[in-house]
Structures are given as structure tokens and as C-alpha cells.
Protein backbone atom coordinates (compact mmCIF):
# COMPACT_ATOMS: atom_id res chain seq x y z
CA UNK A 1 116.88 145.10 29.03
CA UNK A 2 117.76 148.30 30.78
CA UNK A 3 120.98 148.98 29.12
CA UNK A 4 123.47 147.34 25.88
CA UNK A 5 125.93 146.51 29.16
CA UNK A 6 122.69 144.33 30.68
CA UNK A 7 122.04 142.82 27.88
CA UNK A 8 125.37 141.62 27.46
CA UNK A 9 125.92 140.84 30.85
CA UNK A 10 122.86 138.31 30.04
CA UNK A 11 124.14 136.83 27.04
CA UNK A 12 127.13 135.70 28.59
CA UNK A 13 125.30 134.51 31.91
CA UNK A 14 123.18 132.60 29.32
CA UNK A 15 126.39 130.54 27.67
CA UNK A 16 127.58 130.07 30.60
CA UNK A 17 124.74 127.80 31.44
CA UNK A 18 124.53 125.84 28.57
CA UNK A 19 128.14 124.75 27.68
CA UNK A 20 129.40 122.07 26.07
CA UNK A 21 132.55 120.77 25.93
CA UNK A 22 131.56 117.50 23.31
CA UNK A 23 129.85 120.67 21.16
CA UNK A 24 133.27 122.49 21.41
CA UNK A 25 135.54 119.33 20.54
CA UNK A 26 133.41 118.84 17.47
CA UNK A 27 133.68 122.23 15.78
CA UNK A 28 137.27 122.86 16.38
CA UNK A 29 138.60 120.71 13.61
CA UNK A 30 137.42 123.39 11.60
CA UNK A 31 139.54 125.43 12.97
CA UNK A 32 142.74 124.39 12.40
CA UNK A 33 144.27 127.72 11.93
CA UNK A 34 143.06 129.26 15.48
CA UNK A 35 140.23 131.65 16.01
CA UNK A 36 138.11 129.30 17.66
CA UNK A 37 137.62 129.54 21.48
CA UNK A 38 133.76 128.70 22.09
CA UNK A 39 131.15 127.76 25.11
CA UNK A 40 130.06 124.91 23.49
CA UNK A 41 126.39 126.48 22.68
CA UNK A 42 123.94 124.77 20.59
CA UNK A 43 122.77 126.48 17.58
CA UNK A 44 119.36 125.77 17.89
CA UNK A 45 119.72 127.41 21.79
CA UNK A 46 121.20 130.49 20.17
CA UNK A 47 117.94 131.06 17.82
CA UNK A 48 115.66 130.48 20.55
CA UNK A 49 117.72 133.08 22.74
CA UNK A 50 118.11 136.06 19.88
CA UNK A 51 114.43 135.00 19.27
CA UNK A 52 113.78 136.23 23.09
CA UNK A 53 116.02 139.19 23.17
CA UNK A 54 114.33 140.15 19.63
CA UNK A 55 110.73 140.50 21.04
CA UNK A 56 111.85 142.71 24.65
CA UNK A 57 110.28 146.32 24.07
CA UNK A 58 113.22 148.61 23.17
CA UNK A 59 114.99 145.94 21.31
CA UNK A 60 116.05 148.10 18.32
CA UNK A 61 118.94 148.36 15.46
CA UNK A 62 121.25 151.23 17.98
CA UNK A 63 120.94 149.19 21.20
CA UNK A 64 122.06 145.88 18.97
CA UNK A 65 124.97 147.21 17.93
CA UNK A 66 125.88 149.23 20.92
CA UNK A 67 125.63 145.16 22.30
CA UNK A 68 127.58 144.27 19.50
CA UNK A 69 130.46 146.39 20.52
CA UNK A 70 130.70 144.95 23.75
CA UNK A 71 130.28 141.24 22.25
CA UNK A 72 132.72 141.55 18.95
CA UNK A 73 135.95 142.28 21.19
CA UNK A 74 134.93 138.72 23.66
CA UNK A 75 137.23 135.98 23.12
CA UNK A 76 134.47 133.21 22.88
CA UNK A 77 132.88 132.16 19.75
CA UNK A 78 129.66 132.54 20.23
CA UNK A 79 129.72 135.90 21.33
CA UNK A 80 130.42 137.22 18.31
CA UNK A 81 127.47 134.71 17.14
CA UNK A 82 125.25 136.76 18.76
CA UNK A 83 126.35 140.18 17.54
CA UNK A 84 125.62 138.64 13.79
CA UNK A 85 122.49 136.82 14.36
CA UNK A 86 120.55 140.38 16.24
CA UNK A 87 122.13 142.43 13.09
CA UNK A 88 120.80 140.04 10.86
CA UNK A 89 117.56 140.37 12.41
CA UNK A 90 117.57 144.09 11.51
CA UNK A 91 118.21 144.16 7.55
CA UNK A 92 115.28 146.30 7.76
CA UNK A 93 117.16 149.47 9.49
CA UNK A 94 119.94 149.35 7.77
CA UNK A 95 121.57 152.70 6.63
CA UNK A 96 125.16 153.85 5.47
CA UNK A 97 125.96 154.61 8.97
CA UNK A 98 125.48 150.72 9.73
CA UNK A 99 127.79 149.53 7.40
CA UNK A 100 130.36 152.04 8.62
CA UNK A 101 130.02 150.83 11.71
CA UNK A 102 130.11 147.45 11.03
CA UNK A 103 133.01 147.66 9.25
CA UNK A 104 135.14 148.46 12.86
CA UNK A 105 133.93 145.22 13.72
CA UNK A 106 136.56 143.94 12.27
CA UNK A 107 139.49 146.21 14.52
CA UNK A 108 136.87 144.91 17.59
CA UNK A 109 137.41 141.20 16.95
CA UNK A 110 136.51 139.48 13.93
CA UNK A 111 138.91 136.66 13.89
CA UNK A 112 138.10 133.84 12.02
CA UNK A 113 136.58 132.56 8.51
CA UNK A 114 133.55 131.41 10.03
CA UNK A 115 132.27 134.77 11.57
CA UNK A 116 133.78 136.62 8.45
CA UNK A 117 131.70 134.65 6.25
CA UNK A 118 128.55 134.70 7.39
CA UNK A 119 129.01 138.50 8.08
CA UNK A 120 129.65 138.83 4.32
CA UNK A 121 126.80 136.36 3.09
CA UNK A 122 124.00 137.29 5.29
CA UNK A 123 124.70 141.15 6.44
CA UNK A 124 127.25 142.77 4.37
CA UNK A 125 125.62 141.29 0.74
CA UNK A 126 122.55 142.49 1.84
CA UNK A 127 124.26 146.57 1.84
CA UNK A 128 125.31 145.96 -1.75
CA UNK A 129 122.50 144.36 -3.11
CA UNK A 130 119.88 146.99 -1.75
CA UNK A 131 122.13 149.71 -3.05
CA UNK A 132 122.67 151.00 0.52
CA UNK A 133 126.13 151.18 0.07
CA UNK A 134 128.10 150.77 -3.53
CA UNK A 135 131.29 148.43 -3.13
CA UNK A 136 134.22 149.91 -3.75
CA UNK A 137 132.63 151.55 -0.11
CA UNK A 138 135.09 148.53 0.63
CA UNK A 139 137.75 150.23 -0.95
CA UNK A 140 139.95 151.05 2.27
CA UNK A 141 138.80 146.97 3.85
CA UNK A 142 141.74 146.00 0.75
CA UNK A 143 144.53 147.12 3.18
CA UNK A 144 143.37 146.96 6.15
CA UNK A 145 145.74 145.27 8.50
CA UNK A 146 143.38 142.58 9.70
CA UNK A 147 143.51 139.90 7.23
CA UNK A 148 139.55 139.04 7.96
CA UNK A 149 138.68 142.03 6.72
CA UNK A 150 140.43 141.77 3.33
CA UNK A 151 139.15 138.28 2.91
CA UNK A 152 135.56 139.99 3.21
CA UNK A 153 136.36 142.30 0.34
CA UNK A 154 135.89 139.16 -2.51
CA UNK A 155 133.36 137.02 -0.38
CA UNK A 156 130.92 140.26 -0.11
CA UNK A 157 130.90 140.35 -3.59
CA UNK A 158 130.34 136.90 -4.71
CA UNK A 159 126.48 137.46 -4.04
CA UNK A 160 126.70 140.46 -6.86
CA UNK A 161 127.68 138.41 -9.30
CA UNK A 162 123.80 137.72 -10.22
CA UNK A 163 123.37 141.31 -10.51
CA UNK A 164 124.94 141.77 -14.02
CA UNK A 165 126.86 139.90 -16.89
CA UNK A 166 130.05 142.31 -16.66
CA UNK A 167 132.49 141.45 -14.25
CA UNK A 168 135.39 143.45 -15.25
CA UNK A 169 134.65 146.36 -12.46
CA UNK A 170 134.88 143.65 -10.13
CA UNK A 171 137.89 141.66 -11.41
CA UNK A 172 139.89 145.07 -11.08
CA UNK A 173 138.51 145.94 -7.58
CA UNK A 174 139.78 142.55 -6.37
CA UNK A 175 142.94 142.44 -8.52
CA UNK A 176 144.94 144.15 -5.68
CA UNK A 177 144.37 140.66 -3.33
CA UNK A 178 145.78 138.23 -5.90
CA UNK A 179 149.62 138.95 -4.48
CA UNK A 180 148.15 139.19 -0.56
CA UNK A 181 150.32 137.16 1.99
CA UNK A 182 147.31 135.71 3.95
CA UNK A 183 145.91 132.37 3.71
CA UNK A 184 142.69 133.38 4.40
CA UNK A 185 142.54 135.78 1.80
CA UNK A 186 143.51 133.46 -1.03
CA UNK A 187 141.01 131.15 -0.44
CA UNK A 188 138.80 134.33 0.13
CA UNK A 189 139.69 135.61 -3.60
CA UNK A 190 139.76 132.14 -4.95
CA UNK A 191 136.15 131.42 -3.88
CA UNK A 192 134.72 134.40 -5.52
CA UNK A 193 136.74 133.60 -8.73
CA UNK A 194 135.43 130.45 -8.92
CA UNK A 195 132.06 131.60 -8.63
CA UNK A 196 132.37 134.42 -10.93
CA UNK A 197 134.13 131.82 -13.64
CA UNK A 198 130.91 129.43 -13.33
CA UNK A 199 128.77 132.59 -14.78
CA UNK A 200 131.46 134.29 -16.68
CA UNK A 201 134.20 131.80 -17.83
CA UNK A 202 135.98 134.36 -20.67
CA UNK A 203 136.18 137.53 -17.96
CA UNK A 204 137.24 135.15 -15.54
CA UNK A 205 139.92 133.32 -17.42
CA UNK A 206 141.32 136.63 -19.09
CA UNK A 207 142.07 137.89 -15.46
CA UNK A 208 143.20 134.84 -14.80
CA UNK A 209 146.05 134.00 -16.93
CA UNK A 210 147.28 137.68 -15.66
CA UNK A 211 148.39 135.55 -12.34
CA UNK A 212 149.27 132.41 -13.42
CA UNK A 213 152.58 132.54 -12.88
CA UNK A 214 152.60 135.24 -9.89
CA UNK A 215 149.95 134.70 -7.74
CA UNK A 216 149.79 132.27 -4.78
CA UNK A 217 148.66 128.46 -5.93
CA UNK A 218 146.29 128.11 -3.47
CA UNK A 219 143.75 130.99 -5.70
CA UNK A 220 143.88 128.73 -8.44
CA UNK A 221 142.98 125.80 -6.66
CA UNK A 222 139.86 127.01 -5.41
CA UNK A 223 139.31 129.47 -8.49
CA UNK A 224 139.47 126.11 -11.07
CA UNK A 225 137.69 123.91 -8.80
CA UNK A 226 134.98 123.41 -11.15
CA UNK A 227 137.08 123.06 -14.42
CA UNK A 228 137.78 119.71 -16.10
CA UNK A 229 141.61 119.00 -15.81
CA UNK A 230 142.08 120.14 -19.15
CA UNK A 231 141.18 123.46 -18.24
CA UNK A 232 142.60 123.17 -14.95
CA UNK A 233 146.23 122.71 -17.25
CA UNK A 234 146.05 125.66 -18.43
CA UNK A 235 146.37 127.40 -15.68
CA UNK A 236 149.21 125.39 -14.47
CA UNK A 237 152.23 127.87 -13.70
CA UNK A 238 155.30 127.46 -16.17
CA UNK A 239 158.71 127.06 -14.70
């Protein structure tokens, strides 16, 4: 590719011509709160195509996310796919400046849980747990106006939580989400709680019962997911 504006000129040409409508119809019931608008790709058509753009000569970390920037704001779902899967591909050259620039992703076009997810669990976890970045370098993401982006702030750090037996750092970094208004970011906050409770019950519980009776219901039900419903009672909000 001659230029990031080729390249992306390709990717496109290449969903395009291999749409699916059946493929589309399927994954939108995940969906069901929007952010979904896709070509229909196959996954395994997606690999083989990164795989291709991957091995061109002057395929490197700079002209991926120069293509990312012209991907992230595209309206279809697999766009953004692409962006993801070539950053992935380049843990390698990550620096500080990466993350910083990954992080405007989010202003760019990051619009649903899927995308935010896998940007947290495969890219973003990989910053923190190779010390390229510390967390609280998410420190500004907790009120940022795109709700995505606060949702990342807990789901980044879930893969931490086998890096040490203290969670309370953590639990206070986070504690700022427990009153957010968005969905998104509940079950976002929940998730990590209930993965932090499975290795930490005490830690988990104390911050808990802080909320019981404030924060939004929907934490709880994902953070006590795992909890026999006698635990689960205590947590149950008093009248």
C-alpha cells in the first residue's frame, strides 16, 4: 500500500465484496441497544485479510494507526474490526504514545460494547500489564463524555487483577463509576467486581456494602453473579 488513505480505500472495497446480509441479521440481536451497523463479513475472511495486509512491505505500527484513524470514525462494524485486529498485531511496538493515541479512538468512533471490549481485553490490558503505561493513565477516560470510554476504565483492569492480592487501589480508582448514568458502564463496573470478588471476596464485599443502597441494581447483579443467594441477600438494598 502506497498510502494509510489506499489502504483504507481497500479495506472497504474488500467488505464490500463479501457482504452478508444472513451474517448481519444474526449478530444484531446482540445489539439491542444500537451501535451495530455491519457488512455482514465473516470472521474467518477478516483474519485472512489483516493476515495479507500484515505481510505488505511497509506495513508498520504508524501507518496502522494512521489507517485506524480513517477506519474508527466509519459507521460499519467491521471497520472498526479492522483498526483492532492490525493494532493487535503490533503489541510488539507499543509505546506510551500508542496508548495516547488510542485513547482518541474513542472521540473517533468507538460505539459499542463489542469493539470496547475487545479493545480493553486484547490491546489496552496488554499497556498495563507490560508496565507501558500505569492505570490511573486512565484517570481522565472516568469522565469522559463518551460512555464507551468509561466502561473501558473497569474492563481494562479486570486482566490486573492476577497481578497482586490487594485490590483496594483499584476499588478506589473505580469507585467514581458506581453512581454513573450509563448502562453500559454498570455492567462495565459490575463485570470487573465480579471478577475481582471471585479472587478477593472481603475487599470486594467491603466496597461493596458502601453502594448497596445507592448505586444502580444492575452493578450488583452482575457483581454477585457468582454468589449463592445467601450472599446475594446481603446485598439486597433496604427500603
Amino acid at each position: 500500500m502506497t498510502s494509510p488513505q489506499s489502504l483504507h480505500s481497500d479495506i472497504i472495497a474488500f467488505c464490500l465484496a463479501h457482504t452478508d446480509e444472513a451474517l448481519v441479521k444474526k449478530y444484531s440481536r446482540y445489539f439491542k441497544e444500537g451501535g451495530y451497523d455491519a457488512y455482514g463479513v465473516a470472521y474467518p475472511l477478516l483474519q485472512e485479510k489483516v493476515s495479507t495486509i500484515l505481510a505488505e512491505p511497509g506495513i508498520d505500527l504508524p501507518f496502522i494507526l494512521a489507517t485506524s484513524r480513517l477506519l474508527i470514525p466509519g459507521a460499519k462494524y467491521e471497520e472498526t474490526s479492522f483498526a483492532l485486529m492490525m493494532v493487535k498485531a503490533c503489541k510488539k511496538n507499543y509505546a506510551p504514545e500508542t496508548f495516547k493515541e488510542i485513547g482518541h479512538w474513542f472521540n473517533l468512533g468507538i460505539r459499542n460494547w463489542a469493539h470496547t471490549d475487545a479493545l480493553c481485553s486484547e490491546i489496552l490490558s496488554v499497556f498495563l500489564l507490560k508496565k507501558i503505561v500505569d492505570y490511573k493513565a486512565m484517570a481522565s477516560w472516568r469522565q469522559s463524555s463518551n460512555k464507551f470510554q468509561r466502561r473501558a476504565v473497569p474492563v481494562a483492569l479486570i486482566k490486573l487483577l492476577k497481578e497482586t492480592d490487594d485490590y483496594r487501589e483499584f476499588l478506589a480508582f473505580i469507585e467514581v463509576l458506581m453512581m454513573d448514568p450509563a448502562r453500559e458502564v454498570h455492567q462495565g463496573v459490575g463485570w470487573f467486581l465480579r471478577e475481582a470478588w471471585k479472587k478477593q471476596a472481603l475487599q470486594t464485599e467491603e466496597f461493596l456494602f458502601k453502594f448497596k443502597d445507592s448505586a444502580p441494581r444492575l452493578i450488583f447483579q452482575y457483581a454477585t453473579e457468582k454468589m449463592t443467594p445467601v450472599e446475594k441477600e446481603r446485598f439486597r438494598r433496604n427500603k
